[in-house]
C-alpha atoms as a PDB file:
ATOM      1  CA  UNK A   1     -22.201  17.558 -17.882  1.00  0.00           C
ATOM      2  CA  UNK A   2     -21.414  15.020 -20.822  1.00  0.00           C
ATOM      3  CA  UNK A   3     -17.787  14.504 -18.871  1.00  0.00           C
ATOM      4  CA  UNK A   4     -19.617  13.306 -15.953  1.00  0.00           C
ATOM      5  CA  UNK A   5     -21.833  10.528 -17.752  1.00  0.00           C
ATOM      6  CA  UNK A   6     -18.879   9.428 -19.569  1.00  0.00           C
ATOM      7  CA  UNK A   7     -18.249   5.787 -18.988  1.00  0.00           C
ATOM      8  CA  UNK A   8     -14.454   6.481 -20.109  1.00  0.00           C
ATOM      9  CA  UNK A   9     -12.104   8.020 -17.285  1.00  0.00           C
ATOM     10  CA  UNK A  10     -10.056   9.839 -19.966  1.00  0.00           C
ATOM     11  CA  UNK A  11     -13.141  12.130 -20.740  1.00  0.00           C
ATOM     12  CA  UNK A  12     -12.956  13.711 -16.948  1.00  0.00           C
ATOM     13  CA  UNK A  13      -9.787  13.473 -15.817  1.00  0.00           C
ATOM     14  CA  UNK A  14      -5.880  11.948 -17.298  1.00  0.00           C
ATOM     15  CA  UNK A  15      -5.490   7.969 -15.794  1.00  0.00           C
ATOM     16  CA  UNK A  16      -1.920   8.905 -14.972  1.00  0.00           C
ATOM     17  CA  UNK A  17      -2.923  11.876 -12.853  1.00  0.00           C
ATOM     18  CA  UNK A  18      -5.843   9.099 -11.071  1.00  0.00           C
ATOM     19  CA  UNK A  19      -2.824   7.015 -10.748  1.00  0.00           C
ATOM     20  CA  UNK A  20      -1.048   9.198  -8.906  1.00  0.00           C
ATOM     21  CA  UNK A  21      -4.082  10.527  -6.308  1.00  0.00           C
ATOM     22  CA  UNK A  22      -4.357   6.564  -5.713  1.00  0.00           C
ATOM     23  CA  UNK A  23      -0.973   6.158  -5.151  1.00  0.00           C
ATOM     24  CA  UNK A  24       0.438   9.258  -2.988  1.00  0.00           C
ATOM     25  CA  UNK A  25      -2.794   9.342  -1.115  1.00  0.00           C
ATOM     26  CA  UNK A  26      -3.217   5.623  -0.993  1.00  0.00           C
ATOM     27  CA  UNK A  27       0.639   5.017   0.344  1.00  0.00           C
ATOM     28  CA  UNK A  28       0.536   8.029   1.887  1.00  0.00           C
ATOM     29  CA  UNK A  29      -2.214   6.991   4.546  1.00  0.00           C
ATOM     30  CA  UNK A  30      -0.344   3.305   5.042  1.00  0.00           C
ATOM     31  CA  UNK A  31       2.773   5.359   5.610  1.00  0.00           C
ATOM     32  CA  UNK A  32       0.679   8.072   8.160  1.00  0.00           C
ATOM     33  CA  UNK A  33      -1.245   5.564   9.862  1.00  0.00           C
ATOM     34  CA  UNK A  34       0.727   2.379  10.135  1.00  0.00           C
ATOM     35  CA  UNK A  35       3.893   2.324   8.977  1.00  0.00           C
ATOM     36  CA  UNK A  36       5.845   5.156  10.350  1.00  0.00           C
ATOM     37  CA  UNK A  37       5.246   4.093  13.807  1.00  0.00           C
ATOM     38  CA  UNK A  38       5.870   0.191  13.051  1.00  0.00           C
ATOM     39  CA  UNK A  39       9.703   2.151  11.354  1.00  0.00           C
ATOM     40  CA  UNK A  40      10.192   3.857  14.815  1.00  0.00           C
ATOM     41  CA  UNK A  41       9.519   0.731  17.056  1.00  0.00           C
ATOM     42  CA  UNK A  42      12.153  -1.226  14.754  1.00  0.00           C
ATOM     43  CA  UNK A  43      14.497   1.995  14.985  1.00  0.00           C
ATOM     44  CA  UNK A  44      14.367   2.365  18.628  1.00  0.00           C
ATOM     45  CA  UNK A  45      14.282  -1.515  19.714  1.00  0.00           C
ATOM     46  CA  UNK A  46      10.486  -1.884  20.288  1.00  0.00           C
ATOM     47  CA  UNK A  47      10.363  -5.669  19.187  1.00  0.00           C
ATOM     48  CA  UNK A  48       6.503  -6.053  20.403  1.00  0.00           C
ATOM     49  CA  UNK A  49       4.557  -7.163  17.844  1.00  0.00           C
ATOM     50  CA  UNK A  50       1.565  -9.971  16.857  1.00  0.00           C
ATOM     51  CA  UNK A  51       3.174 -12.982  15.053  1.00  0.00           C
ATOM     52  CA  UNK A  52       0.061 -14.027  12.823  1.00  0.00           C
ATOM     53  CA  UNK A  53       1.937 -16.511  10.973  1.00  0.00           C
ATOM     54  CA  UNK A  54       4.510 -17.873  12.606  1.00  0.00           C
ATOM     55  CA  UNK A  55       7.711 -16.202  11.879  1.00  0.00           C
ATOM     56  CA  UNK A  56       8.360 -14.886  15.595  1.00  0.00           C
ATOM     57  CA  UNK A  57       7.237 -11.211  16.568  1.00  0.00           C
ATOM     58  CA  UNK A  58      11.058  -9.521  15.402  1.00  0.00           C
ATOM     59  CA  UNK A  59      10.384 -10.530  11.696  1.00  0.00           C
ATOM     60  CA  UNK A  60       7.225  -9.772  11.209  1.00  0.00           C
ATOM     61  CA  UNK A  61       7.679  -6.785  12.328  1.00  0.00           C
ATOM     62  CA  UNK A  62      10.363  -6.317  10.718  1.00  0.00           C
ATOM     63  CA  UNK A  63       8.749  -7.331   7.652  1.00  0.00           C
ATOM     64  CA  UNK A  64       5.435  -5.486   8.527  1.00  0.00           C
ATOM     65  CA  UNK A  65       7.786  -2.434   8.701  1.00  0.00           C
ATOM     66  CA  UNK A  66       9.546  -2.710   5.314  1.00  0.00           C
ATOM     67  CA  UNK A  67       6.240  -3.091   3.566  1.00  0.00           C
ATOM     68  CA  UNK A  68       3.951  -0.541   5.495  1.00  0.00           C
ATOM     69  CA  UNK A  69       7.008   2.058   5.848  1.00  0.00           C
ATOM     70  CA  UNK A  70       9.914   1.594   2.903  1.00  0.00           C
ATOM     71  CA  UNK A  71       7.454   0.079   0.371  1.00  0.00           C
ATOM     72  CA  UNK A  72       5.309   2.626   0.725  1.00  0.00           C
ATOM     73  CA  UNK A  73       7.729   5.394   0.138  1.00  0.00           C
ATOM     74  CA  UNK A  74       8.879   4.065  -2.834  1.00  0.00           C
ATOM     75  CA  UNK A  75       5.406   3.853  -4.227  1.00  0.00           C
ATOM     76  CA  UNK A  76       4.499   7.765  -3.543  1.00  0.00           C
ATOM     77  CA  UNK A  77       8.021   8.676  -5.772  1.00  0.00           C
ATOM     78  CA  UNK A  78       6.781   5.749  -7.753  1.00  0.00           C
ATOM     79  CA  UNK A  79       9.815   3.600  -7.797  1.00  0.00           C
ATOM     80  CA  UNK A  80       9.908   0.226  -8.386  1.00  0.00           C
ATOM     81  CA  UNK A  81       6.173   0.337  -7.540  1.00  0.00           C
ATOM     82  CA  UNK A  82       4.713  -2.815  -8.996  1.00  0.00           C
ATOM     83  CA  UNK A  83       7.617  -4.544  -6.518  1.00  0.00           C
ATOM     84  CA  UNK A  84       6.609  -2.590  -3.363  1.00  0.00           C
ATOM     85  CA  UNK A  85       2.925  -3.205  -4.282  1.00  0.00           C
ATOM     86  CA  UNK A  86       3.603  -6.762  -4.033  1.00  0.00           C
ATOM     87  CA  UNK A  87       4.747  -6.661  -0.623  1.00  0.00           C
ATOM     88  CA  UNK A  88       1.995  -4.682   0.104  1.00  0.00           C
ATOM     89  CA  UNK A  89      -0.664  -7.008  -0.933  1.00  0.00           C
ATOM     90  CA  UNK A  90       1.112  -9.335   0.428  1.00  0.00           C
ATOM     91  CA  UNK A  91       1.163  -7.796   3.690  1.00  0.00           C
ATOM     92  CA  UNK A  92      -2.380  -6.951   3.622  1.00  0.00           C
ATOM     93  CA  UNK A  93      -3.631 -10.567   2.331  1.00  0.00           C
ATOM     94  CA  UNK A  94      -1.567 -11.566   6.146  1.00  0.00           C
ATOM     95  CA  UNK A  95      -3.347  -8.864   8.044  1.00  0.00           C
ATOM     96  CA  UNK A  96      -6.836  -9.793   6.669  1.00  0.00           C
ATOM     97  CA  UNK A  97      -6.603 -14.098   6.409  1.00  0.00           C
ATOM     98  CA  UNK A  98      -4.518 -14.475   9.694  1.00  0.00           C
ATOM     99  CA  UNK A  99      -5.405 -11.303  11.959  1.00  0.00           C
ATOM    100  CA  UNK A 100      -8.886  -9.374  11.244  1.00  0.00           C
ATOM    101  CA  UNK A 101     -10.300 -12.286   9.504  1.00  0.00           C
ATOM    102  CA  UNK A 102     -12.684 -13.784  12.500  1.00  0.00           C
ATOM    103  CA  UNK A 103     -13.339  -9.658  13.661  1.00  0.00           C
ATOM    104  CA  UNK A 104     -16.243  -7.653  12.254  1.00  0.00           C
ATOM    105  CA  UNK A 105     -16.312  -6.042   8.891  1.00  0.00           C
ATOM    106  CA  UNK A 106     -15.389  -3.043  10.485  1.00  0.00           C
ATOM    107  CA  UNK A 107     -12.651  -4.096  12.034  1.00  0.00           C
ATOM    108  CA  UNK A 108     -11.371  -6.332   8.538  1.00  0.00           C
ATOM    109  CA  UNK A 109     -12.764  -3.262   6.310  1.00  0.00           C
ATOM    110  CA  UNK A 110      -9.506  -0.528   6.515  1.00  0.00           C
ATOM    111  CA  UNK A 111      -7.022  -4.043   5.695  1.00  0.00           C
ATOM    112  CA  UNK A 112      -9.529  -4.975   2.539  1.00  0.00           C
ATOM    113  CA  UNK A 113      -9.369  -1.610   1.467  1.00  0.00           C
ATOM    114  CA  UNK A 114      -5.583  -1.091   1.953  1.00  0.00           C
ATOM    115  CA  UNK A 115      -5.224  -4.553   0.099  1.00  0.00           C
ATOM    116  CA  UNK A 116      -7.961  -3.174  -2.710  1.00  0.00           C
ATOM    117  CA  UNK A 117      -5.367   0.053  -3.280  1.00  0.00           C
ATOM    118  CA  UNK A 118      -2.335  -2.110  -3.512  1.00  0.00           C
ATOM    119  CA  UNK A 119      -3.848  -4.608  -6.088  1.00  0.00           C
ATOM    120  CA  UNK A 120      -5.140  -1.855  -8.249  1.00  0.00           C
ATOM    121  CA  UNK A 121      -1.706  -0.357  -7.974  1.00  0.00           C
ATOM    122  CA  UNK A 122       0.284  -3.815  -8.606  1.00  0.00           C
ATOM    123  CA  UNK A 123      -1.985  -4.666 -11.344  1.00  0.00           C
ATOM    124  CA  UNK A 124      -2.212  -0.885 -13.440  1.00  0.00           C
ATOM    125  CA  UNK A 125       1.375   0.245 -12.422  1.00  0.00           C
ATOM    126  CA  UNK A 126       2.291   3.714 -11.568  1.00  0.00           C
ATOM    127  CA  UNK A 127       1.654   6.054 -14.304  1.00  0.00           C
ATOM    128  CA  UNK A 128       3.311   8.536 -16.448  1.00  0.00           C
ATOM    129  CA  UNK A 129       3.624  10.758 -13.000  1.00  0.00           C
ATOM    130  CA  UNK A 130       6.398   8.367 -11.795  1.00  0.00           C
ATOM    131  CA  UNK A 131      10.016   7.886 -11.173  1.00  0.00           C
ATOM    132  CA  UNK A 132       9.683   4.749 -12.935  1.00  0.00           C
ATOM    133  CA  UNK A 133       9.196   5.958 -15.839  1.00  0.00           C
ATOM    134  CA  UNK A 134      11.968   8.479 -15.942  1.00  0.00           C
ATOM    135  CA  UNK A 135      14.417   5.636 -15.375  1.00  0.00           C
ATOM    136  CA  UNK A 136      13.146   4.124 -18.488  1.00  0.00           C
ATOM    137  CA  UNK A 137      14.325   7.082 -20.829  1.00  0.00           C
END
């Protein structure tokens, strides 16, 4: 019971292994729910897409794609994570200031929480449980 009411995470469980939860599972759902579809519309030539800030509907989702589909990927193996992260906040920051913005928190709440995941993620890194690491030995 004393694990529980510990105010330090080390006491209940490793960070690296919370790092990794956060980041398979956090990536994971992107990947699932967004970005493996926005990959197979770019694949097979499906250009229709929003264009919240300007760039014409091809590049952003193009760029949408990259983020929510490659970036993700390489933050589940945990390769250059902190980069992908990046896009992915930066991705997220678009979705929530330019597109759910004006909507009700539930429909804004999934892109603040998606943007949440990818800060924490940016800002702690991946772990010990990542391929960045090994490329460090």
């Amino acid at each position: 019971m004393s694990k529980l009411n510990s105010s330090s995470i080390n006491a209940f469980v490793s960070r690296d292994i919370s790092l990794f939860i956060l980041r398979v599972f956090g990536a994971g759902f992107m990947l699932y729910g967004h970005g493996w579809g926005k990959l197979m519309n770019v694949i097979s030539g499906n250009f229709e897409f929003g264009d919240p800030i300007g760039l014409g509907p091809v590049v952003s989702l193009i760029l949408a794609a990259f983020a929510e589909g490659i970036c993700t990927i390489f933050i589940i193996i945990g390769c250059y994570t902190r980069l992908a992260a990046l896009f992915l906040v930066i991705n997220m920051s678009v979705a929530f200031l330019f597109v759910h913005l004006n909507q009700s928190f539930g429909d804004m709440e999934l892109a603040l929480l998606y943007l949440l995941i990818f800060t924490v993620i940016f800002l702690i890194g991946p772990g010990k449980l990542a391929l960045d690491n090994k490329s460090r030995r």
